[in-house]
Protein backbone atom coordinates (compact mmCIF):
# COMPACT_ATOMS: atom_id res chain seq x y z
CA UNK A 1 -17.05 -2.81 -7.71
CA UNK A 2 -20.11 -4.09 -6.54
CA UNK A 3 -21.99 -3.07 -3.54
CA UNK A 4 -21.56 -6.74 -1.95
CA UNK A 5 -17.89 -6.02 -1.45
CA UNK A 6 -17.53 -5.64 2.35
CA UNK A 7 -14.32 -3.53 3.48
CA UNK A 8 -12.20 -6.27 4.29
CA UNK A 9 -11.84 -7.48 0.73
CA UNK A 10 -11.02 -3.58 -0.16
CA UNK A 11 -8.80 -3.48 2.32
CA UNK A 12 -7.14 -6.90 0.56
CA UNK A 13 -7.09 -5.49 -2.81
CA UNK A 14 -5.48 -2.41 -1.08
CA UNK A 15 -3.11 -4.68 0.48
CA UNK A 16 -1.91 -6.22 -2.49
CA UNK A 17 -1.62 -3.19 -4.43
CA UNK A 18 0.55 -2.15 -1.29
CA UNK A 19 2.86 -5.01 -2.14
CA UNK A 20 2.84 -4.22 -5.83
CA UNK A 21 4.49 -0.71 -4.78
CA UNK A 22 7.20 -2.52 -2.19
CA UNK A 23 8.35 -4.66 -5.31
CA UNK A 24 8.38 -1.57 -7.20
CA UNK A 25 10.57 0.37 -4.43
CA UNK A 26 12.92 -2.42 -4.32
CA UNK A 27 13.61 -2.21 -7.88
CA UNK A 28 14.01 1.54 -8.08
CA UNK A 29 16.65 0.77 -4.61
CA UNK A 30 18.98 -1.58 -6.63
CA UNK A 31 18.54 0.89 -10.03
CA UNK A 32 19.93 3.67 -7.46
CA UNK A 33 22.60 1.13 -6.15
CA UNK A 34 23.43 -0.06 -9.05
CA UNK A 35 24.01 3.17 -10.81
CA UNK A 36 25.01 5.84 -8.37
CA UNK A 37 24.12 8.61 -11.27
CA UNK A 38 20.44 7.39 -11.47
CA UNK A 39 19.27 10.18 -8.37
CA UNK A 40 15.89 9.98 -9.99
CA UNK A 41 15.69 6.54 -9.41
CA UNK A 42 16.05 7.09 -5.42
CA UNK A 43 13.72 9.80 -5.45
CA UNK A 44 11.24 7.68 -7.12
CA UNK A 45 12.07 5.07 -4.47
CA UNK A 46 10.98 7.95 -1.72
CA UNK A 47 7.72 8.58 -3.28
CA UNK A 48 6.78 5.13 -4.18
CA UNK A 49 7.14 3.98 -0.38
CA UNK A 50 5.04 7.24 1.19
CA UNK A 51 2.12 5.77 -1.23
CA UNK A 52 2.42 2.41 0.01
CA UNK A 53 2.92 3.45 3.46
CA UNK A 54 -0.25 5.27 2.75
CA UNK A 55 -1.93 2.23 1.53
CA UNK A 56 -0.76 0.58 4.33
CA UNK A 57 -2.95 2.80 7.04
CA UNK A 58 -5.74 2.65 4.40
CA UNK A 59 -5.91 -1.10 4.64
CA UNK A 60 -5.80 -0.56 8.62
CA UNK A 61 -8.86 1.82 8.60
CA UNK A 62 -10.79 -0.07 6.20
CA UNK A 63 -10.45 -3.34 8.34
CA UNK A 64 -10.72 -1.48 11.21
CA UNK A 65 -14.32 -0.41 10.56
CA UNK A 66 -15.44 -3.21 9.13
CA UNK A 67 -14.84 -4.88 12.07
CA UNK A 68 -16.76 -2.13 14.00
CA UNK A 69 -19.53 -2.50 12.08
CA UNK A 70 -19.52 -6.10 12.93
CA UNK A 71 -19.23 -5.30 16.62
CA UNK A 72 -23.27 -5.13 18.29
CA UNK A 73 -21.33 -3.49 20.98
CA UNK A 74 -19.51 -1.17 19.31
């Protein structure tokens, strides 16, 4: 990562690694749906979402203060 990498294109990396985990939790949904013995699967499916959620407020922050820092005023 280079130093020329302002915190709105983190946060956009962030973001799509966000979406990369809500594919991933869908997937795990239907495997628990789909086979009402797979209990793992919808655990899984738990912990998968609290990281993107996660992700999710890190993408917030990180736009949030780059915008900030933008701000003369702020």
């Amino acid at each position: 990562m280079s130093s020329e990498d302002s915190l709105a294109e983190l946060a956009a990396s962030i973001d799509a690694l966000a979406e990369r985990l809500a594919d991933r939790s869908i997937d795990l949904l239907r495997s628990a749906i789909g086979d009402p013995g797979a209990a793992g699967a919808a655990a899984t499916e738990r912990l998968v979402t609290r990281a993107r959620r996660s992700l999710d407020k890190a993408s917030t922050l990180l736009r949030t203060a780059d915008r900030d820092a933008g701000d003369p005023d702020g």
